[in-house]
N, C-alpha and C. Protein backbone atom coordinates (compact mmCIF):
# COMPACT_ATOMS: atom_id res chain seq x y z
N UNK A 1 -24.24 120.44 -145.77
CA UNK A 1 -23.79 119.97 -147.08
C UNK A 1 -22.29 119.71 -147.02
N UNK A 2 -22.01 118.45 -147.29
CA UNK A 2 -20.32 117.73 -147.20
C UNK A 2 -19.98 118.52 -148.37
N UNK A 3 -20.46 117.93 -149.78
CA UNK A 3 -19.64 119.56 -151.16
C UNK A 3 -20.52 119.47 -152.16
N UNK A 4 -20.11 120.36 -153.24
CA UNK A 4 -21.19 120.81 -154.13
C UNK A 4 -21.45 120.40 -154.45
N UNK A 5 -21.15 118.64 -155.17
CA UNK A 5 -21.83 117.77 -155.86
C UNK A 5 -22.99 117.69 -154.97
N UNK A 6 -22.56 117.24 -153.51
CA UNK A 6 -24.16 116.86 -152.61
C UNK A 6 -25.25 117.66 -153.26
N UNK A 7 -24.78 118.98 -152.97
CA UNK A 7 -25.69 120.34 -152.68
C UNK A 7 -26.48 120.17 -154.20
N UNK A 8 -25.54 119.84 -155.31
CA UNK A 8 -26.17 120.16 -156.43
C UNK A 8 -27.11 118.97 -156.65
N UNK A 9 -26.97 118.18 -156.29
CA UNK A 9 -28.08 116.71 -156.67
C UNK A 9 -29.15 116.83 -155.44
N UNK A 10 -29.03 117.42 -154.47
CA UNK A 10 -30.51 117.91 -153.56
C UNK A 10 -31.41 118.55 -154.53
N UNK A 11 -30.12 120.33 -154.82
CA UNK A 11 -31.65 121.34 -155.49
C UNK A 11 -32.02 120.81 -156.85
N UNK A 12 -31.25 119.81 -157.39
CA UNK A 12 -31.89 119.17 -159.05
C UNK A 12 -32.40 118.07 -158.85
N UNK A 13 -33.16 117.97 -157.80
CA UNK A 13 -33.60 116.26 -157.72
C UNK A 13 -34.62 115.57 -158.56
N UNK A 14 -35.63 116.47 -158.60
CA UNK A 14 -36.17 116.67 -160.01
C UNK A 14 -36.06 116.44 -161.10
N UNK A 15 -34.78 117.09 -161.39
CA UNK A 15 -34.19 116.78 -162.87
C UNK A 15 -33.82 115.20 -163.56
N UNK A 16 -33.36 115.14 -161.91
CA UNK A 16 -32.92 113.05 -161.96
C UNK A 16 -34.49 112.20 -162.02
N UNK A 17 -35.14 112.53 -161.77
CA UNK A 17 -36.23 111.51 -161.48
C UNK A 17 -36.95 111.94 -162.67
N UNK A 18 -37.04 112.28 -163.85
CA UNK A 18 -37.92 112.88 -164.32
C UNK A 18 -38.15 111.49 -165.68
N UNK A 19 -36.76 110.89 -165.83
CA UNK A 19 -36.50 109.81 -166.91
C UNK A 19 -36.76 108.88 -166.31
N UNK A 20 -37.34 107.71 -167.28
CA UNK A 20 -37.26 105.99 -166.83
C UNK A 20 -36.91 105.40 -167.71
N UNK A 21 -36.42 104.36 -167.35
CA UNK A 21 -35.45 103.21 -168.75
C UNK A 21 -36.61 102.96 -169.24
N UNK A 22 -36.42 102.64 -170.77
CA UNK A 22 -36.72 101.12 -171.73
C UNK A 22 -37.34 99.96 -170.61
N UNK A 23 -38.93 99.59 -170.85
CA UNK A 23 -38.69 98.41 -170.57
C UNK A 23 -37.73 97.35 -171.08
N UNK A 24 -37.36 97.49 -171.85
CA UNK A 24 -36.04 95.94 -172.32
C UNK A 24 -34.88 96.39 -171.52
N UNK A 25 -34.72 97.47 -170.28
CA UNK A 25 -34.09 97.56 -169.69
C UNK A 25 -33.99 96.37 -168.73
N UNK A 26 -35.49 96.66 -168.14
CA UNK A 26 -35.74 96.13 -166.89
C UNK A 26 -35.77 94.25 -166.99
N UNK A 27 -36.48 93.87 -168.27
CA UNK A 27 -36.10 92.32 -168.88
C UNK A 27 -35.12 91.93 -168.71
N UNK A 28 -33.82 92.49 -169.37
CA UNK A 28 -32.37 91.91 -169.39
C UNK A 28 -32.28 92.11 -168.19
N UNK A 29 -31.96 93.31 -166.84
CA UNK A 29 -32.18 92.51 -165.57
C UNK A 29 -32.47 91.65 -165.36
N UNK A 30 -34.24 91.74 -164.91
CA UNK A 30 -34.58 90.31 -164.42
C UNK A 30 -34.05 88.82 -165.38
N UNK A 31 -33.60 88.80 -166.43
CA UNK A 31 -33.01 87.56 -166.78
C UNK A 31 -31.73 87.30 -166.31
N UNK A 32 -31.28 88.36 -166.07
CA UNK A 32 -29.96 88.21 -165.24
C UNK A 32 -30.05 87.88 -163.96
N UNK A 33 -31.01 88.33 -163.11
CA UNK A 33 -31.44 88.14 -162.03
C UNK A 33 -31.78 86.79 -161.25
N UNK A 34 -32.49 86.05 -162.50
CA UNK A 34 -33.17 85.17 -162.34
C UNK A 34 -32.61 84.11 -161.58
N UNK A 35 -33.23 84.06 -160.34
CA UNK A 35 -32.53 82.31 -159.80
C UNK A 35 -32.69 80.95 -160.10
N UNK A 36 -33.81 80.78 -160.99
CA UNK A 36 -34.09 79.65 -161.40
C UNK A 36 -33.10 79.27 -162.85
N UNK A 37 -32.37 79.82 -163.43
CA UNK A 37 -31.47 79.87 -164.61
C UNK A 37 -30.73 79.05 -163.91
N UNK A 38 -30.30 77.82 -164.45
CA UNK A 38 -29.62 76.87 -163.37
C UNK A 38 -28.48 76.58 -164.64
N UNK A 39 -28.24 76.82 -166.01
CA UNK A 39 -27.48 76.65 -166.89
C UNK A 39 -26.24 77.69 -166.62
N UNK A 40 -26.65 78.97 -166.09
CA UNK A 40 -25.60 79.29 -166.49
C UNK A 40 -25.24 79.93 -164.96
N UNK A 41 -23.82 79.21 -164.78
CA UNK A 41 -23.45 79.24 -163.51
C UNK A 41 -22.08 80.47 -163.63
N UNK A 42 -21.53 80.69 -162.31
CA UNK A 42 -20.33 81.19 -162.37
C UNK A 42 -19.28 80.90 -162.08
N UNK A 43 -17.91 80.32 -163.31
CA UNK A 43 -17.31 79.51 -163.49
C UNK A 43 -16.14 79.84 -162.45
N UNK A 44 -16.17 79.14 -161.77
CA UNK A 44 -14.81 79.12 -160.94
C UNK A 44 -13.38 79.41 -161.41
N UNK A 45 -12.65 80.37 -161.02
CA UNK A 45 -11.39 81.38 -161.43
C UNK A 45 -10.64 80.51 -161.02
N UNK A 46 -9.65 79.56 -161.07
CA UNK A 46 -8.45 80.37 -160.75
C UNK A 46 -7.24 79.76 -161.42
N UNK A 47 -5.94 79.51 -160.77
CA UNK A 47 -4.64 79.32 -161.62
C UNK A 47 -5.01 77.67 -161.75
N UNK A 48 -4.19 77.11 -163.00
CA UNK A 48 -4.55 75.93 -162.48
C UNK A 48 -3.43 75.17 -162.18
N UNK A 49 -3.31 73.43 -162.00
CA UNK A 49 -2.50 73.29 -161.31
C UNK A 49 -0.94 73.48 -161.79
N UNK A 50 -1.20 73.24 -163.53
CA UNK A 50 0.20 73.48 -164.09
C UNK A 50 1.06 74.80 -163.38
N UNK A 51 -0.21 75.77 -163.68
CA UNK A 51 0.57 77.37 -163.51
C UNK A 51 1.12 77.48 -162.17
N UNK A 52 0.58 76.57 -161.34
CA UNK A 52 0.92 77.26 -159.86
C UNK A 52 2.59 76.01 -159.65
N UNK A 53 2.31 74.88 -160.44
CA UNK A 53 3.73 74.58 -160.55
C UNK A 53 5.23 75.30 -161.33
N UNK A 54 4.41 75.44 -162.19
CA UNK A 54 5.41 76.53 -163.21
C UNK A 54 5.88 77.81 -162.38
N UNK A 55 5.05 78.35 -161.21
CA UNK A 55 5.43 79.44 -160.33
C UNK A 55 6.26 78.78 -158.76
N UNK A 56 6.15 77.76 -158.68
CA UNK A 56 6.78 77.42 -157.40
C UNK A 56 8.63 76.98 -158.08
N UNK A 57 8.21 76.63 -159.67
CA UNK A 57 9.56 76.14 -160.23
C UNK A 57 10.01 77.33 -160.35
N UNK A 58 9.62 78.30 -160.51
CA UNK A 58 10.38 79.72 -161.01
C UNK A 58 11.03 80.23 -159.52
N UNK A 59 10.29 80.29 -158.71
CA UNK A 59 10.51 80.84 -156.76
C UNK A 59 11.51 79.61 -156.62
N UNK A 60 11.63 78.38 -156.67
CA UNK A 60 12.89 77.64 -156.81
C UNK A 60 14.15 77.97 -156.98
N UNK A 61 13.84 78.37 -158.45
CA UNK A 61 14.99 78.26 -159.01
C UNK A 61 15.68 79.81 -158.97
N UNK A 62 15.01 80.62 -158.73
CA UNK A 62 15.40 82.13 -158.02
C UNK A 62 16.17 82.08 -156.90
N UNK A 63 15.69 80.96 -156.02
CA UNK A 63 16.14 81.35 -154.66
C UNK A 63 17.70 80.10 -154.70
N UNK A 64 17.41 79.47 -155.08
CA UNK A 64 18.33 78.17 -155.43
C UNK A 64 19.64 79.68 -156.33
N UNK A 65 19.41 80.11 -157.08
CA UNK A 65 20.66 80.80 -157.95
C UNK A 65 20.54 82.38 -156.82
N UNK A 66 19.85 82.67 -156.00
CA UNK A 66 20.44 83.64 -155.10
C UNK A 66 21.40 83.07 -153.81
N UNK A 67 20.89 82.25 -153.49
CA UNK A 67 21.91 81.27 -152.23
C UNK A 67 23.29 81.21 -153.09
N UNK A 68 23.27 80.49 -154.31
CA UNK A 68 24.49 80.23 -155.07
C UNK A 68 25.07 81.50 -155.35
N UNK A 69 24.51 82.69 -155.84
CA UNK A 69 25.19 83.87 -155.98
C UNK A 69 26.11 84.55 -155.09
N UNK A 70 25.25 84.46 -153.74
CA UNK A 70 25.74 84.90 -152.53
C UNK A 70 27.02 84.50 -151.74
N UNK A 71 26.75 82.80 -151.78
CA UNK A 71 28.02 82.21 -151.45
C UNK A 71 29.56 82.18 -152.16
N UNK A 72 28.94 82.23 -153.59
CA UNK A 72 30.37 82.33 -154.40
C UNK A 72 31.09 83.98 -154.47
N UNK A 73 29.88 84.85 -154.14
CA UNK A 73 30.36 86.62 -154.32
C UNK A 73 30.80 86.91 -152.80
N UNK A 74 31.25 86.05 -151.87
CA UNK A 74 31.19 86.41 -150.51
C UNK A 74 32.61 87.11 -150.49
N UNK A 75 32.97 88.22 -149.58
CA UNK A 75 34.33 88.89 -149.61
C UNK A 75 35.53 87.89 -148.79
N UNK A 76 35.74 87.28 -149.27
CA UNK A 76 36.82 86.27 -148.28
C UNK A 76 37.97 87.56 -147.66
N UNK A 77 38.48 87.39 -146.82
CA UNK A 77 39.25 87.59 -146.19
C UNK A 77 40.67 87.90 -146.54
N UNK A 78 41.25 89.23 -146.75
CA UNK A 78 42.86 88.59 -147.41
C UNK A 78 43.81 88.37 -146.82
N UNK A 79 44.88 87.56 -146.72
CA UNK A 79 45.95 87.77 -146.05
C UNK A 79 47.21 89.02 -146.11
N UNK A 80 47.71 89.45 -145.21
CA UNK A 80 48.54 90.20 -146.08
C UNK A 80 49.59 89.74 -145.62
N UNK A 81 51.22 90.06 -146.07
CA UNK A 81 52.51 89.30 -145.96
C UNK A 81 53.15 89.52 -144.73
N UNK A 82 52.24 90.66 -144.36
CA UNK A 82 52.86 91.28 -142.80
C UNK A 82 52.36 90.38 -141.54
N UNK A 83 50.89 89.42 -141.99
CA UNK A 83 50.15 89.06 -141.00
C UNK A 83 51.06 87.72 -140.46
N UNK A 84 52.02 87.01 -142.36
CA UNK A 84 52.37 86.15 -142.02
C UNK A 84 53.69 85.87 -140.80
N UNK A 85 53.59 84.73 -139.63
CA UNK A 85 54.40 84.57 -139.46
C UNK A 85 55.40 84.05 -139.78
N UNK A 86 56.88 84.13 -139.33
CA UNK A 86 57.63 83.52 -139.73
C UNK A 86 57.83 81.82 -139.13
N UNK A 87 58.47 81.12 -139.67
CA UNK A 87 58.16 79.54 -139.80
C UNK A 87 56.71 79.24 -139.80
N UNK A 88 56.14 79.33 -140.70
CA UNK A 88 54.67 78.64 -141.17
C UNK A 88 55.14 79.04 -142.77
């Protein structure tokens, strides 16, 4: 026995089998089931084409204003008065 749930649904096995559904259980299955139901299909998911433009414009324009961020926040270099020589 892996743990007590196992152990406990062995010695009550009994207890589980003892109920059966509603037939109008087993109906709404099989209508669900049914392969010949040709009306009602399952509608294909997904983004459509607007949204997946609206998301490539957003990843654009993120990366377009991080390049720009980066370049203008860059630490330039300072001179100091000591570095300068004289005649320049």
């Amino acid at each position: 026995m892996s743990s007590p749930l196992e152990k406990f649904i062995l010695e009550n096995r009994s207890a589980f089998d003892n109920d059966t559904p509603d037939t109008r259980v087993w109906e709404k299955i099989s209508e669900r089931m049914d392969p010949t139901d040709s009306k009602k299909e399952t509608p294909l998911r997904s983004l459509p084409f607007r949204r997946w433009l609206s998301v490539a414009a957003a990843v654009f324009v993120l990366g377009l204003s991080a390049v720009w961020f980066y370049t203008r926040h860059q630490i330039k270099p300072q001179m100091n008065i000591a570095d300068k020589k004289p005649g320049k």
